[in-house]
Protein backbone atom coordinates (compact mmCIF):
# COMPACT_ATOMS: atom_id res chain seq x y z
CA UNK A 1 2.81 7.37 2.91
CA UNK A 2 1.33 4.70 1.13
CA UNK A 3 -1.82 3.20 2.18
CA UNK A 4 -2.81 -0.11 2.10
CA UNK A 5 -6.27 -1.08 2.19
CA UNK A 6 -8.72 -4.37 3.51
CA UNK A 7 -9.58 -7.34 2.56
CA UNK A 8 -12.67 -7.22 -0.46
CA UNK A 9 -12.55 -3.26 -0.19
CA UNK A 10 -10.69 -0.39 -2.10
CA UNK A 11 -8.19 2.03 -1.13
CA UNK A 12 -10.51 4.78 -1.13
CA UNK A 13 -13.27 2.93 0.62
CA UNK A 14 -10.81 1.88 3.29
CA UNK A 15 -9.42 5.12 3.97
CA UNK A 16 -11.38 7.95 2.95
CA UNK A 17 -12.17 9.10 6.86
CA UNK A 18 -8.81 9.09 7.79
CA UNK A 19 -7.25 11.31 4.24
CA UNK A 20 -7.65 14.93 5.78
CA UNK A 21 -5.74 13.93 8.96
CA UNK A 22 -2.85 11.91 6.96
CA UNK A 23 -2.38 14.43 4.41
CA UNK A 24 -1.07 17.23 7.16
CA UNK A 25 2.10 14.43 7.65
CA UNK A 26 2.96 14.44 3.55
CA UNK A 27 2.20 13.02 0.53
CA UNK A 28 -0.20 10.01 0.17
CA UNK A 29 -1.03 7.53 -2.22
CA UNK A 30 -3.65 5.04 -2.25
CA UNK A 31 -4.07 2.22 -4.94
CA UNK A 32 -6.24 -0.26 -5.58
CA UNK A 33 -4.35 -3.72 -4.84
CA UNK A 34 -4.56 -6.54 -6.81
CA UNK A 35 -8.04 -8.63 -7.42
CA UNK A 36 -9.74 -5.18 -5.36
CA UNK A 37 -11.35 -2.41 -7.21
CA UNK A 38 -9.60 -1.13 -9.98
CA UNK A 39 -6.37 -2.92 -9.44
CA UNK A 40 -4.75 -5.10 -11.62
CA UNK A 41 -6.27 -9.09 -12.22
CA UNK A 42 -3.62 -11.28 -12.38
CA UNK A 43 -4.57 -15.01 -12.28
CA UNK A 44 -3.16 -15.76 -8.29
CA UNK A 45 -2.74 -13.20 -5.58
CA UNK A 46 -0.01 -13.54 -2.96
CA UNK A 47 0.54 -11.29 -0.34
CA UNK A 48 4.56 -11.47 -1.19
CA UNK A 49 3.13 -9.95 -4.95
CA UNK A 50 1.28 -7.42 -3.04
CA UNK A 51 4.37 -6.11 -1.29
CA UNK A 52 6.07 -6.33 -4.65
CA UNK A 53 3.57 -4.35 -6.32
CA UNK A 54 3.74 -1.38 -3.72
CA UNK A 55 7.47 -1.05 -3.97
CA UNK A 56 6.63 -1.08 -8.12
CA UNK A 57 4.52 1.73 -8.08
CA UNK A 58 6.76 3.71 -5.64
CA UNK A 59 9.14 3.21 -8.62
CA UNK A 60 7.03 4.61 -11.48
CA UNK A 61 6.00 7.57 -9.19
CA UNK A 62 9.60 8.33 -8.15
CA UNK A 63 9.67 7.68 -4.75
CA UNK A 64 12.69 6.91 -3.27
CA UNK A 65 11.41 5.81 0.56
CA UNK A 66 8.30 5.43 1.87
CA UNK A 67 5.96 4.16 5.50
CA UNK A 68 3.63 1.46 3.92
CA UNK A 69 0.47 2.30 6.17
CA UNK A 70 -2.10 -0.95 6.55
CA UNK A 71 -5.05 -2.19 7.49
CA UNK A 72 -7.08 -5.08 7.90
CA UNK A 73 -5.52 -7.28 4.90
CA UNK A 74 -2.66 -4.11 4.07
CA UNK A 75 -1.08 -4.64 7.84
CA UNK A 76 0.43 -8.02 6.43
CA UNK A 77 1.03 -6.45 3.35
CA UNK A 78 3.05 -4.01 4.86
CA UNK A 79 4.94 -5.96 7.02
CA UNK A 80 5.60 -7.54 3.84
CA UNK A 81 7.08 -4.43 2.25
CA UNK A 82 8.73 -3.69 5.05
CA UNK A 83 10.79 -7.42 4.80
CA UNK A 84 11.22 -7.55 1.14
CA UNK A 85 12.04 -4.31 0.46
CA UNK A 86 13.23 -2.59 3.72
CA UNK A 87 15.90 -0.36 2.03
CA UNK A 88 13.22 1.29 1.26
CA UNK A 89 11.00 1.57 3.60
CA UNK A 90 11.34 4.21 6.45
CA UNK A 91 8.75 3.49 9.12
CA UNK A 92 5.92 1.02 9.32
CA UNK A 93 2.22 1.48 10.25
């Protein structure tokens, strides 16, 4: 799983409550998106480079498939994922 957090929030911030309960279904990652927390500062920030990004990182940490969780701001992220990478992706939340 790979969660993706709110608007003008962090990944840990966002979904710290919820990690006990989401760690029983597998592994999960959480990241910092772009222009948030720790994440990378590009000069724009498109929701389509969001998407891009997750499916990046998946890369470097070997992950083949994944379910892009969102919310808030990561929901339309992840339906991004979902529609530019959807080879990849192998359920949606």
């Amino acid at each position: 799983y790979i969660l993706l957090h709110s608007l003008a929030c962090t990944g840990l911030m966002t979904w710290y409550p919820a990690l006990d309960v989401v760690r029983e279904f597998g592994r999960v990652v959480i990241f910092d998106q772009r222009c948030h927390g720790q994440g990378i500062s590009p000069p724009r920030m498109l929701f389509e480079d969001c998407a891009d990004d997750v499916a990046a990182l998946a890369d470097v940490l070997d992950i083949p498939s994944f379910v892009p969780v969102g919310y808030s701001m990561g929901s339309l992220i992840a339906q991004l994922v979902w529609r530019r990478h959807r080879e990849r992706v192998d359920g949606l939340v």
